[in-house]
N, C-alpha and C. Protein backbone atom coordinates (compact mmCIF):
# COMPACT_ATOMS: atom_id res chain seq x y z
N UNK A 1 0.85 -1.17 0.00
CA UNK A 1 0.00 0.00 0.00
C UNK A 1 0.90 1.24 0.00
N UNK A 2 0.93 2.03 -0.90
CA UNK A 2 1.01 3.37 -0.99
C UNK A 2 0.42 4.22 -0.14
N UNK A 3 1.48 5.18 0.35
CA UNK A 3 0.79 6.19 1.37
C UNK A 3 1.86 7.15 1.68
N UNK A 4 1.49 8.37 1.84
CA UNK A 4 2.65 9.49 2.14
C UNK A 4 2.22 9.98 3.68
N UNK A 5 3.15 10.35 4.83
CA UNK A 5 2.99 10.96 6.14
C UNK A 5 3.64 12.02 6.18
N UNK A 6 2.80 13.07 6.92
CA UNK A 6 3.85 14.37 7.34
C UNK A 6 3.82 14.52 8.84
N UNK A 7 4.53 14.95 9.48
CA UNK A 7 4.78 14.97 10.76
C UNK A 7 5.01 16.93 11.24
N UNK A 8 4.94 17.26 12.51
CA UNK A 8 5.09 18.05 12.91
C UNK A 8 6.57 18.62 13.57
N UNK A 9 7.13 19.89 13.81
CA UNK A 9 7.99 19.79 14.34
C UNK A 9 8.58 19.02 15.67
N UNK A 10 7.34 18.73 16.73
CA UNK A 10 7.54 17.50 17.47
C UNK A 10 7.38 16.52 17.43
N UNK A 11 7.16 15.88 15.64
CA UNK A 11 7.48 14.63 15.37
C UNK A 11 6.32 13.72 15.28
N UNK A 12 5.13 14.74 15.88
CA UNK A 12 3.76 13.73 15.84
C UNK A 12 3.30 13.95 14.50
N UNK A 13 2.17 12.44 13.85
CA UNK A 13 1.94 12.60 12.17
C UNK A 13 0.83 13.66 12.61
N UNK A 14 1.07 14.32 11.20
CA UNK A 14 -0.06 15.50 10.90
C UNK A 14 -0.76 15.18 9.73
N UNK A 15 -0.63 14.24 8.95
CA UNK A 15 -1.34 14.06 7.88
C UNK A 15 -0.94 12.91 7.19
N UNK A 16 -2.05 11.84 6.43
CA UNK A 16 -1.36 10.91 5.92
C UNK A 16 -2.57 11.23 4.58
N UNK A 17 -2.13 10.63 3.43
CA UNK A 17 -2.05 10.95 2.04
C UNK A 17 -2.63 9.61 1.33
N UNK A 18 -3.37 9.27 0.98
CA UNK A 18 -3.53 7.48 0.30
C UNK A 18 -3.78 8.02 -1.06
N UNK A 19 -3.57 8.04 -1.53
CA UNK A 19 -3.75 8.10 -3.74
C UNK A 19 -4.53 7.00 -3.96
N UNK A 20 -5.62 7.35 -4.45
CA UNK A 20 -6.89 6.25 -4.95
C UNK A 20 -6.73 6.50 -6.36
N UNK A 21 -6.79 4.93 -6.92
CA UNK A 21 -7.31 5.23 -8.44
C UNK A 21 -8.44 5.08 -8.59
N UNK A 22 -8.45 6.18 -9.78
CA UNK A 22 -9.67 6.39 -10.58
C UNK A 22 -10.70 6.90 -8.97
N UNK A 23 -10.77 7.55 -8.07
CA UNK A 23 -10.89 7.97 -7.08
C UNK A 23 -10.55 9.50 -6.58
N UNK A 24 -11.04 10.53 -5.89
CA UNK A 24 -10.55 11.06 -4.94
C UNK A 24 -9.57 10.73 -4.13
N UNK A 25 -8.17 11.46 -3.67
CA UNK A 25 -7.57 10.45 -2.91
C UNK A 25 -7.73 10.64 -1.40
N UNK A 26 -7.72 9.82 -0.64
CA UNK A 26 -7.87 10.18 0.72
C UNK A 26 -7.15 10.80 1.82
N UNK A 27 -7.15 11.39 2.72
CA UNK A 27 -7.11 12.35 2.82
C UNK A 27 -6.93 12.07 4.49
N UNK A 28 -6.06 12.27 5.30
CA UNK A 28 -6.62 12.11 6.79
C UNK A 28 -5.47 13.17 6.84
N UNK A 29 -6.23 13.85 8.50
CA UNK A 29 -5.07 15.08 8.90
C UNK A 29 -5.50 14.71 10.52
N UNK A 30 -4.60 14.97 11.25
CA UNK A 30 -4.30 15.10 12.75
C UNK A 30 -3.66 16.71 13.26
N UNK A 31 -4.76 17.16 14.59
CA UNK A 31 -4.69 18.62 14.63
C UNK A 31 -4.27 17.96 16.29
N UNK A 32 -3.90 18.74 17.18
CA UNK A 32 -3.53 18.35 18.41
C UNK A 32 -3.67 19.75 19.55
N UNK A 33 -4.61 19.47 20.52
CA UNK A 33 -4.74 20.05 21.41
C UNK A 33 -4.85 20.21 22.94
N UNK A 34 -4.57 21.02 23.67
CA UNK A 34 -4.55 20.49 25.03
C UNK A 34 -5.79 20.13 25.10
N UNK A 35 -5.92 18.88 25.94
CA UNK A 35 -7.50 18.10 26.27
C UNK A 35 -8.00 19.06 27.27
N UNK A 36 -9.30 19.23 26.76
CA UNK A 36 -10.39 19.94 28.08
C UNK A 36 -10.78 19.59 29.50
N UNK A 37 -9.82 18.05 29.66
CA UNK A 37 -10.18 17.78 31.38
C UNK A 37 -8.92 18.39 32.12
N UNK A 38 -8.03 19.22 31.53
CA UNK A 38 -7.13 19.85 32.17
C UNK A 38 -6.09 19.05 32.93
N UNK A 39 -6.24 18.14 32.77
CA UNK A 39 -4.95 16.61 33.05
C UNK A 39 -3.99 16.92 32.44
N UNK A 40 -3.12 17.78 31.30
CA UNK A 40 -2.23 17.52 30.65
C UNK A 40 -2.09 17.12 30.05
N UNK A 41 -2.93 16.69 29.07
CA UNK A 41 -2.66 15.57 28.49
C UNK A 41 -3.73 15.99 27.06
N UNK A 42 -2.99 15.80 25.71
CA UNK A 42 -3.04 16.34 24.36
C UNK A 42 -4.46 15.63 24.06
N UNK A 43 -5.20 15.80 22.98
CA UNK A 43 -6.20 15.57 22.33
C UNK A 43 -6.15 15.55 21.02
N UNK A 44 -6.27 14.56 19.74
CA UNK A 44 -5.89 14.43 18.90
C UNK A 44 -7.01 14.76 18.06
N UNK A 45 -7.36 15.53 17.13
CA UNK A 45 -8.48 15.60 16.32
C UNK A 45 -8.23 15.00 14.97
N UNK A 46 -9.23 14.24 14.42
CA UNK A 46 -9.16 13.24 13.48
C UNK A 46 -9.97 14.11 12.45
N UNK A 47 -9.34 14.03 11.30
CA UNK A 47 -10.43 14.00 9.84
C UNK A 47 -10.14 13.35 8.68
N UNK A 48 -11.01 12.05 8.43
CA UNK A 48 -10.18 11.40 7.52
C UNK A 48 -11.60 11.95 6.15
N UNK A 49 -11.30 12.39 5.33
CA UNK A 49 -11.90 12.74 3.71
C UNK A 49 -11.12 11.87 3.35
N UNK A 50 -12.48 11.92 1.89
CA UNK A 50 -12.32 10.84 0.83
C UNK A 50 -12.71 11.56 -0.38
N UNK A 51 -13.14 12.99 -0.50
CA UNK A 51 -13.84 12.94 -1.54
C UNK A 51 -13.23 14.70 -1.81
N UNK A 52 -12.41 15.35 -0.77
CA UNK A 52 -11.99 16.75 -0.97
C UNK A 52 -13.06 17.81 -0.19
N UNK A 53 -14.15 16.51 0.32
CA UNK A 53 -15.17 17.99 1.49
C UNK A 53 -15.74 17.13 2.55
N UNK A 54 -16.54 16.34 2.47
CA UNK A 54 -17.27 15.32 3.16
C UNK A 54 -15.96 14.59 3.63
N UNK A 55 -16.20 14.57 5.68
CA UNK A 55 -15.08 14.01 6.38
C UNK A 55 -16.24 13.22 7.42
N UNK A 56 -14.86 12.34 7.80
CA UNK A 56 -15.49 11.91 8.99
C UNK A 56 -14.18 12.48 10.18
N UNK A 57 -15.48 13.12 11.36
CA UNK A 57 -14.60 14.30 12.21
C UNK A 57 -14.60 12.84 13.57
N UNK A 58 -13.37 12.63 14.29
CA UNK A 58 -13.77 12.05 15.54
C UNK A 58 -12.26 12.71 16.07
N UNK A 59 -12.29 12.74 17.43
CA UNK A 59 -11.01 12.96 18.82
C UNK A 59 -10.98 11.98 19.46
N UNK A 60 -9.50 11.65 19.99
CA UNK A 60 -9.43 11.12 20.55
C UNK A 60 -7.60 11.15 21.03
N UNK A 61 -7.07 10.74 22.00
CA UNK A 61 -6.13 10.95 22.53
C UNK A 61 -5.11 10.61 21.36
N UNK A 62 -5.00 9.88 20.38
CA UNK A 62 -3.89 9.51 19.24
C UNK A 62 -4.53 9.41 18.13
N UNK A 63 -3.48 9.39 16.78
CA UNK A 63 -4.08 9.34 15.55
C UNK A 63 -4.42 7.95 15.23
N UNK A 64 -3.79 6.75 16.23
CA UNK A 64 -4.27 5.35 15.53
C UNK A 64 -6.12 5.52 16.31
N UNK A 65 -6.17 5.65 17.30
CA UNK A 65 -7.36 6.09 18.06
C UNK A 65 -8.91 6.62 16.81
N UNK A 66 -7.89 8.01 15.62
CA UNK A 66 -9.13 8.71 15.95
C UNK A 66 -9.20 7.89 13.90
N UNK A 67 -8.32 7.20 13.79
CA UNK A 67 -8.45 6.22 12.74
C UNK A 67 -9.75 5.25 12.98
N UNK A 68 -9.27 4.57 13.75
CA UNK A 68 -10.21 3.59 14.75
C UNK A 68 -11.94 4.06 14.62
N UNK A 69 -12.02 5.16 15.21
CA UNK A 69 -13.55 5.89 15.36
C UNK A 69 -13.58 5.99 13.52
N UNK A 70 -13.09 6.49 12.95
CA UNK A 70 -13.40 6.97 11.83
C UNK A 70 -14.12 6.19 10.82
N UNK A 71 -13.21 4.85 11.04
CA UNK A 71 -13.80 3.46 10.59
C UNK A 71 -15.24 3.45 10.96
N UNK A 72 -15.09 3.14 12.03
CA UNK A 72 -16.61 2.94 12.79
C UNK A 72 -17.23 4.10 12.39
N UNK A 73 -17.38 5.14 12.25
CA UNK A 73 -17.94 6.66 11.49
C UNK A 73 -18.44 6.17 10.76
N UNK A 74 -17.71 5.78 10.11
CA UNK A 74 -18.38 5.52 8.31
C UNK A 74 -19.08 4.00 8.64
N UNK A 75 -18.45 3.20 9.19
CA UNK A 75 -19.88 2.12 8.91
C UNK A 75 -21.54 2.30 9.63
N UNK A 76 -20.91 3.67 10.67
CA UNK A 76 -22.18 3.91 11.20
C UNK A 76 -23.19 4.66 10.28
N UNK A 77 -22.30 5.38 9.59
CA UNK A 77 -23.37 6.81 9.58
C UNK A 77 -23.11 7.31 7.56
N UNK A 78 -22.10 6.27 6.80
CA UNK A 78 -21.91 5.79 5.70
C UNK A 78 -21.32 7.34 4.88
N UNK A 79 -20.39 7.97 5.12
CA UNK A 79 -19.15 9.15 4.84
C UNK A 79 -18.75 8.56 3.81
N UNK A 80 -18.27 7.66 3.93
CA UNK A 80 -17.06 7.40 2.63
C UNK A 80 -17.96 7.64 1.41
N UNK A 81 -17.46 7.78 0.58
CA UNK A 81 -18.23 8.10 -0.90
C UNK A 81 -17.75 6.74 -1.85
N UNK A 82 -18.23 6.01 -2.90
CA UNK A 82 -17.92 5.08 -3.67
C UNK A 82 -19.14 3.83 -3.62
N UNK A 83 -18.66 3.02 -4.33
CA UNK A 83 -19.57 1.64 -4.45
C UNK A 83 -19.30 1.31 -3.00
N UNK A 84 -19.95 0.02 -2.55
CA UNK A 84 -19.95 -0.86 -0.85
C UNK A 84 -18.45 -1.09 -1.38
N UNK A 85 -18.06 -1.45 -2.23
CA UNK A 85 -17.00 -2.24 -2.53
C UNK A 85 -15.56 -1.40 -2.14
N UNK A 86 -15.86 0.16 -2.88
CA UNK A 86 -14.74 0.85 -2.36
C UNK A 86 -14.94 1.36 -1.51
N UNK A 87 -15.78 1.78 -0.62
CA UNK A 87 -15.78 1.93 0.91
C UNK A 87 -15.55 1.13 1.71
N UNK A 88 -15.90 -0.64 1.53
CA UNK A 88 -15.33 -1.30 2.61
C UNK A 88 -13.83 -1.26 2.02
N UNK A 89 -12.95 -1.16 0.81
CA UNK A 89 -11.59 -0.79 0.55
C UNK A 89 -11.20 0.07 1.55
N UNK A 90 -11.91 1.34 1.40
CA UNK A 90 -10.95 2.37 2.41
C UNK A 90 -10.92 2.04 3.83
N UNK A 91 -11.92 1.40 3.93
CA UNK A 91 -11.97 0.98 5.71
C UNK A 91 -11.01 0.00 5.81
N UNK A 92 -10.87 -0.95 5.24
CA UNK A 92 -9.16 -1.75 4.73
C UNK A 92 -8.12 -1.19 4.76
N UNK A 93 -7.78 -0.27 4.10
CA UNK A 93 -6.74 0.60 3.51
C UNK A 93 -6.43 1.18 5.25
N UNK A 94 -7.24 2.10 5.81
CA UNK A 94 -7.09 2.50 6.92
C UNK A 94 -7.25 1.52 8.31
N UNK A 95 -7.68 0.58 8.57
CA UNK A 95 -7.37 -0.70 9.11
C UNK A 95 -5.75 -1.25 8.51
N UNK A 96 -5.26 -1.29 7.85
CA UNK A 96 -3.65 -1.23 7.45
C UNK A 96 -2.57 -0.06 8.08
N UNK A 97 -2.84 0.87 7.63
CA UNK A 97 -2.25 2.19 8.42
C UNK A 97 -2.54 1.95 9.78
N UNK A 98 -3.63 1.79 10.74
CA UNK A 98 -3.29 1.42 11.37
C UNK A 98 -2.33 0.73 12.27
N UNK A 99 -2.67 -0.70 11.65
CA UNK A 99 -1.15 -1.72 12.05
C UNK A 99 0.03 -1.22 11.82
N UNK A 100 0.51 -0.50 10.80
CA UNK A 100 1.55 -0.20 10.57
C UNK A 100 1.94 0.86 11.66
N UNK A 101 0.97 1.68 12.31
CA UNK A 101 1.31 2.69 13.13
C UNK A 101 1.65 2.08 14.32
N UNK A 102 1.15 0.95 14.41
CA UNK A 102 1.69 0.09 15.75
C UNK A 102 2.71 -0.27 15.83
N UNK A 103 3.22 -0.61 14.96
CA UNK A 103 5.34 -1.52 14.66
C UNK A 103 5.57 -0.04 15.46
């Protein structure tokens, strides 16, 4: 799988890149903020697009995290744009990135 990452000056990803053929390519970005329970502790905002407008928005403490919800986003509430066929793809595609963010 093809995929490009950009990272921030402290090294956390800020954006990952998937190139779809014959597709929109997809699109995920990670924004990072202090969390609102005042613990210290960062808050990761998720938006993974597929189509250049229509996202699926979820937070959560990391980017494998707000991957995770995003999945579940779309099988809940059906974001991704394409046939069943290439939407359960991207939920694949990003179920991969995933794992890989785990090594």
């Amino acid at each position: 799988m093809n995929y490009k990452t950009k990272t921030d000056n402290k090294g956390r990803l800020t954006e990952i890149h998937v190139p779809l053929e014959g597709q929109h390519d997809m699109v995920c970005t990670f924004n990072y903020s202090p969390s609102i329970m005042g613990d210290g502790t960062t808050a990761c905002h998720t938006r993974v697009c597929d189509d250049g407008c229509t996202a699926a928005l979820c937070c959560g403490r990391t980017p494998k995290q707000g991957l995770v919800e995003a999945i579940e986003t779309d099988s809940k509430h059906n974001v991704f744009h394409g046939t069943d066929e290439q939407k359960l793809a991207k939920r694949n595609i990003l179920r991969k990135i995933i794992c890989s963010l785990m090594d």
